[in-house]
N, C-alpha and C. Protein backbone atom coordinates (compact mmCIF):
# COMPACT_ATOMS: atom_id res chain seq x y z
N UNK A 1 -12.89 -33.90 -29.79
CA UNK A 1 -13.19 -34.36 -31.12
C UNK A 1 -13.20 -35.88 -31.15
N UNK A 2 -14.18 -36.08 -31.78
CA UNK A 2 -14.32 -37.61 -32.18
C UNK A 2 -13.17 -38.14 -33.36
N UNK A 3 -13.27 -39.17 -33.46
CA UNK A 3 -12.43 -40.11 -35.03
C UNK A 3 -13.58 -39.82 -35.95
N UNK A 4 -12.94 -39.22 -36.99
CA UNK A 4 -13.46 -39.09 -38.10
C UNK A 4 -13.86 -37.31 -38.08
N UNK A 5 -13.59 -36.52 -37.56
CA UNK A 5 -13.37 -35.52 -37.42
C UNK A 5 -15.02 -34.93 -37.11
N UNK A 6 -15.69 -36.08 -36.68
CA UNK A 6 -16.69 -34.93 -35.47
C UNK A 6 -16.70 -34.68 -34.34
N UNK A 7 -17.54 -33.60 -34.17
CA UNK A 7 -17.07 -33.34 -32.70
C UNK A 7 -18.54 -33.50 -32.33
N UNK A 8 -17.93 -33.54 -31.06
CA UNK A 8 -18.84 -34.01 -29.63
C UNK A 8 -19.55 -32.92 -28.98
N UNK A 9 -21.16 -32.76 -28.99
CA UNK A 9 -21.90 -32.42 -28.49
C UNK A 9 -21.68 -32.22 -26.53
N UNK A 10 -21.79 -31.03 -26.48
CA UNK A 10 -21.07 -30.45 -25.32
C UNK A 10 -22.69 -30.42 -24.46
N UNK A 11 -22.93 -30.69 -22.79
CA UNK A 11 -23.96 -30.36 -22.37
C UNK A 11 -23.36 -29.00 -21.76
N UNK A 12 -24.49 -27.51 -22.30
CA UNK A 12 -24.08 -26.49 -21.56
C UNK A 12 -24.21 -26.09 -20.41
N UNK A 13 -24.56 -26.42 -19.52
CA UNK A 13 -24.81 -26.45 -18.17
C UNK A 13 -23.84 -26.87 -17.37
N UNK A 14 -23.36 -28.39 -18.05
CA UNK A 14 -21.94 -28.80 -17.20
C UNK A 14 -20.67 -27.65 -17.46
N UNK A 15 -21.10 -26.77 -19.37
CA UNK A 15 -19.95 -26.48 -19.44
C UNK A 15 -19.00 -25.20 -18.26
N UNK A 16 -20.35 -24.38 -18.11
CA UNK A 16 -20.30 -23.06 -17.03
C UNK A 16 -20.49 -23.90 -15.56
N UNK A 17 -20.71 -24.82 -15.48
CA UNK A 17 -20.93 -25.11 -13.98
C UNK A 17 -20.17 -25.63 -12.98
N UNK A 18 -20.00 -24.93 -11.73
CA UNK A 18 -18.81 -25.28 -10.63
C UNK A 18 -19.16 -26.12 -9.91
N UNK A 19 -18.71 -26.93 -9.66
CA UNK A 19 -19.10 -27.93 -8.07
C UNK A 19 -19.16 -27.23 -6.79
N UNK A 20 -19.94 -27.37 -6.33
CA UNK A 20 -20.28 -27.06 -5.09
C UNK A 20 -19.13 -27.10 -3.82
N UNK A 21 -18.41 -28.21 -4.11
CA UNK A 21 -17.12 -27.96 -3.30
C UNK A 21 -16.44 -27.42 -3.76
N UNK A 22 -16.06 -27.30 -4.84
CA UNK A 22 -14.88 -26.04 -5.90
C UNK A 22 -15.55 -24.68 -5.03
N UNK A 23 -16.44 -24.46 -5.27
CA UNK A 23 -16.90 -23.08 -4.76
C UNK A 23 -16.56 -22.91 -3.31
N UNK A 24 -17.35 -23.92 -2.63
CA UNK A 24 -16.32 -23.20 -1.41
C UNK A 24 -15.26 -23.67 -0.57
N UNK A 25 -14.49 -24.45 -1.65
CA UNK A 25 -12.89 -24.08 -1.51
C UNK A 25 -12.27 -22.88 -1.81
N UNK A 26 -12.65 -22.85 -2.82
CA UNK A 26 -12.34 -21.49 -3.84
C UNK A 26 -12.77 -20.18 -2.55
N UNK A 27 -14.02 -20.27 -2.01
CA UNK A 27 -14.30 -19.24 -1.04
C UNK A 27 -13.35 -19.09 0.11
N UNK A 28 -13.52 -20.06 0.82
CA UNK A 28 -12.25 -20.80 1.95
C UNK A 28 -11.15 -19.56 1.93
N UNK A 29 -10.82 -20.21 0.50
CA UNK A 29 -9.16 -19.65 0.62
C UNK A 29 -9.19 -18.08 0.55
N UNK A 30 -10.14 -17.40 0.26
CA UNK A 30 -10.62 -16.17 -0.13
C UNK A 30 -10.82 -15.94 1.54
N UNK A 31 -11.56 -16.12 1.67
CA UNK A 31 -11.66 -15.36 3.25
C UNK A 31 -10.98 -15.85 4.01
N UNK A 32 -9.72 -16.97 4.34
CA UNK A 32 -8.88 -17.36 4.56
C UNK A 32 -7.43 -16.43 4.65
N UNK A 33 -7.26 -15.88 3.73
CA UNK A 33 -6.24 -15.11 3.11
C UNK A 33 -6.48 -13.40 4.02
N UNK A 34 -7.90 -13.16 3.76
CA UNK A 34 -8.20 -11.82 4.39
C UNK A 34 -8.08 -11.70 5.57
N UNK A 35 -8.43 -13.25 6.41
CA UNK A 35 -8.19 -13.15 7.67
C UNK A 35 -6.74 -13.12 7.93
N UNK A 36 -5.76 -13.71 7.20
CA UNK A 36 -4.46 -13.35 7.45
C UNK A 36 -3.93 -11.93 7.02
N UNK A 37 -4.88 -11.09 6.24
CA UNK A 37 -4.32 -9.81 6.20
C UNK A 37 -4.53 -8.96 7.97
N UNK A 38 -5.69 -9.13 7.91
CA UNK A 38 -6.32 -8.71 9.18
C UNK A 38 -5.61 -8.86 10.51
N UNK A 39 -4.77 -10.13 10.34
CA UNK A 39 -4.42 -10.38 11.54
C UNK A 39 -2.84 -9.88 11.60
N UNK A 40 -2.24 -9.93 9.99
CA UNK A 40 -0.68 -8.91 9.79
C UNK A 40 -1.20 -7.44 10.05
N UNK A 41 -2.29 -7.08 9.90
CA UNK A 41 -2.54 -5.36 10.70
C UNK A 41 -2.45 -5.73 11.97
N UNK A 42 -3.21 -6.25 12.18
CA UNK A 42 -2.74 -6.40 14.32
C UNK A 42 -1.43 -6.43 14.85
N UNK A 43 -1.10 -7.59 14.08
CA UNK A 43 0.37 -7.60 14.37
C UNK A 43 1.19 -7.02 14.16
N UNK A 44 1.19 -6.04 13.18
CA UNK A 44 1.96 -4.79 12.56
C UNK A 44 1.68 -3.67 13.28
N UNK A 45 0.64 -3.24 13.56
CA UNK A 45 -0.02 -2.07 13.56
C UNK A 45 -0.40 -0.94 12.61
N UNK A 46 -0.54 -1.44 11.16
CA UNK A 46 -0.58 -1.17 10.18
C UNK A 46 -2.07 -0.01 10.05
N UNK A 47 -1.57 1.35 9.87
CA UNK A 47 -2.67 1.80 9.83
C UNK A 47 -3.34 1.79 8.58
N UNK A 48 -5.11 1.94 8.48
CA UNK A 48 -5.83 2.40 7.70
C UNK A 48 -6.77 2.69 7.87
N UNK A 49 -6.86 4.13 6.38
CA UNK A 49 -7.99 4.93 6.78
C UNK A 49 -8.91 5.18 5.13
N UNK A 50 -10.03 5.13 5.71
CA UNK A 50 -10.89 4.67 4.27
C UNK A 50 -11.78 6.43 4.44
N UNK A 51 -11.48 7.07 3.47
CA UNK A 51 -12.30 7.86 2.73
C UNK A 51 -12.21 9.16 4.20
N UNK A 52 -10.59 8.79 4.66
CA UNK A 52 -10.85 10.18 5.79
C UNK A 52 -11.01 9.71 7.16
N UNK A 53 -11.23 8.76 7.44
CA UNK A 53 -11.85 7.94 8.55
C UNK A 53 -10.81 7.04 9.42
N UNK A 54 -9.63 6.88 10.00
CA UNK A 54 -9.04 6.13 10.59
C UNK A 54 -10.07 4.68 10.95
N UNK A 55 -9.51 3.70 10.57
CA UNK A 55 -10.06 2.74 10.95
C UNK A 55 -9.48 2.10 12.65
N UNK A 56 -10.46 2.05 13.75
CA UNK A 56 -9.74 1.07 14.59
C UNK A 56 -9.19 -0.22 14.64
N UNK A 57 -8.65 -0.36 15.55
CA UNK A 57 -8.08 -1.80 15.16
C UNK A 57 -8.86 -2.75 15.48
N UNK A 58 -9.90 -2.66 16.84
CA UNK A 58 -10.98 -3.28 17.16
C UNK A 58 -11.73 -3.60 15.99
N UNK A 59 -11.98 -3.02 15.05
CA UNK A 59 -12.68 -3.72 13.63
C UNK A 59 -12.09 -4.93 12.84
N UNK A 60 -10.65 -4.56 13.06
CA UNK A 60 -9.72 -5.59 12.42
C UNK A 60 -9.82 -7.06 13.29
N UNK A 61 -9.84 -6.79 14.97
CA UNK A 61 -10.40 -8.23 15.29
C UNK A 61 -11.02 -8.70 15.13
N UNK A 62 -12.67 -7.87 14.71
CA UNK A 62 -13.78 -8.69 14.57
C UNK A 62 -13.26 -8.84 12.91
N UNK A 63 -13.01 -8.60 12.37
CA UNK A 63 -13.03 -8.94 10.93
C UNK A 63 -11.92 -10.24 11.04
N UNK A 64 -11.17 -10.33 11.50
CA UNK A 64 -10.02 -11.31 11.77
C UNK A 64 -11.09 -12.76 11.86
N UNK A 65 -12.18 -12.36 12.78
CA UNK A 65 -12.88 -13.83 13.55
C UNK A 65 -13.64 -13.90 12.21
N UNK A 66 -14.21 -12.94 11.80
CA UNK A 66 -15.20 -13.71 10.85
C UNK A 66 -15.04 -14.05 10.05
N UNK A 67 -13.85 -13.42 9.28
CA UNK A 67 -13.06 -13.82 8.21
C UNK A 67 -12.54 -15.31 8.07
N UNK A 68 -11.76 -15.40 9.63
CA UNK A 68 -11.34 -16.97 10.08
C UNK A 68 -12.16 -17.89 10.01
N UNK A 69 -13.33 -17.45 10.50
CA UNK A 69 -14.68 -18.29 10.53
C UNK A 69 -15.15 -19.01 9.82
N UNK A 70 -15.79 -18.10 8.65
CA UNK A 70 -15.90 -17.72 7.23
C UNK A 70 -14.92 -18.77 6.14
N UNK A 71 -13.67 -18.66 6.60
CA UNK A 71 -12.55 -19.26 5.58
C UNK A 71 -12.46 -21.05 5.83
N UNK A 72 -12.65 -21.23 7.30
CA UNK A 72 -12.77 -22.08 7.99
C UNK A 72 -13.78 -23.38 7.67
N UNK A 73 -14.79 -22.50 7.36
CA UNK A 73 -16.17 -23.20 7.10
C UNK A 73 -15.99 -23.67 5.81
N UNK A 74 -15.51 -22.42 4.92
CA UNK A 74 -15.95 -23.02 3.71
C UNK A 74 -14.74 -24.11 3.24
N UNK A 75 -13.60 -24.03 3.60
CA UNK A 75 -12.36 -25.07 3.55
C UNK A 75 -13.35 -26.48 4.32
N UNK A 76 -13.47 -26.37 5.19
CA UNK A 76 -14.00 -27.86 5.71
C UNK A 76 -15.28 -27.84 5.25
N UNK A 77 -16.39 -27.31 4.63
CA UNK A 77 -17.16 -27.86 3.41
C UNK A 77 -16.59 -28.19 2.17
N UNK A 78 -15.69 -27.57 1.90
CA UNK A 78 -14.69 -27.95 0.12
C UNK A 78 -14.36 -29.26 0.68
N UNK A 79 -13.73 -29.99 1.88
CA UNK A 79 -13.14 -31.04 2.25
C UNK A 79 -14.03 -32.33 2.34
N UNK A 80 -15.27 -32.31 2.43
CA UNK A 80 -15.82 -33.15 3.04
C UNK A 80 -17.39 -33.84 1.63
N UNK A 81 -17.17 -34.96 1.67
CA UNK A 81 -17.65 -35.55 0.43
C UNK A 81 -17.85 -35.45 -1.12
N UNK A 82 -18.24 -35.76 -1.68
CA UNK A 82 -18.15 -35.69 -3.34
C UNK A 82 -18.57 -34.84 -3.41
N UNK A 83 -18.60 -34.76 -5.11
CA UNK A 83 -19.45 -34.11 -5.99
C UNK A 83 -20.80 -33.90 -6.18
């Protein structure tokens, strides 16, 4: 709000809109996190089974890398120059 009790003309585009590094920080930590689930099943030996199906654990490594990958990338794009 302005002095004198108007208010200020909002641009809507900025109002819904994320920065490009927000996003994939925000992603980062998202596939960041999964890769640490992935990798407490390995290390656990935590079973799971989706819809009847034992999952191997060999899936959980590759999901571990890409996940890491994945989380990796988008953290060091969130990190690296402006807006």
């Amino acid at each position: 709000m302005l002095a004198g009790g108007r208010l200020r003309r909002r641009d809507p585009d900025r109002a819904t809109a994320m920065s490009e590094r927000l996003y994939c920080t925000i992603a980062g930590v998202i596939f960041s996190i999964a890769a640490l689930i992935h990798l407490g099943r390995l290390c656990a030996g935590w079973d799971l089974v989706l819809a009847g199906w034992p999952v191997p654990l060999s899936l959980s490594w590759i999901a571990f890398f890409a996940c890491g990958a994945l989380g990796g990338g988008g953290l060091w794009l969130g990190s690296r120059g402006t807006d």
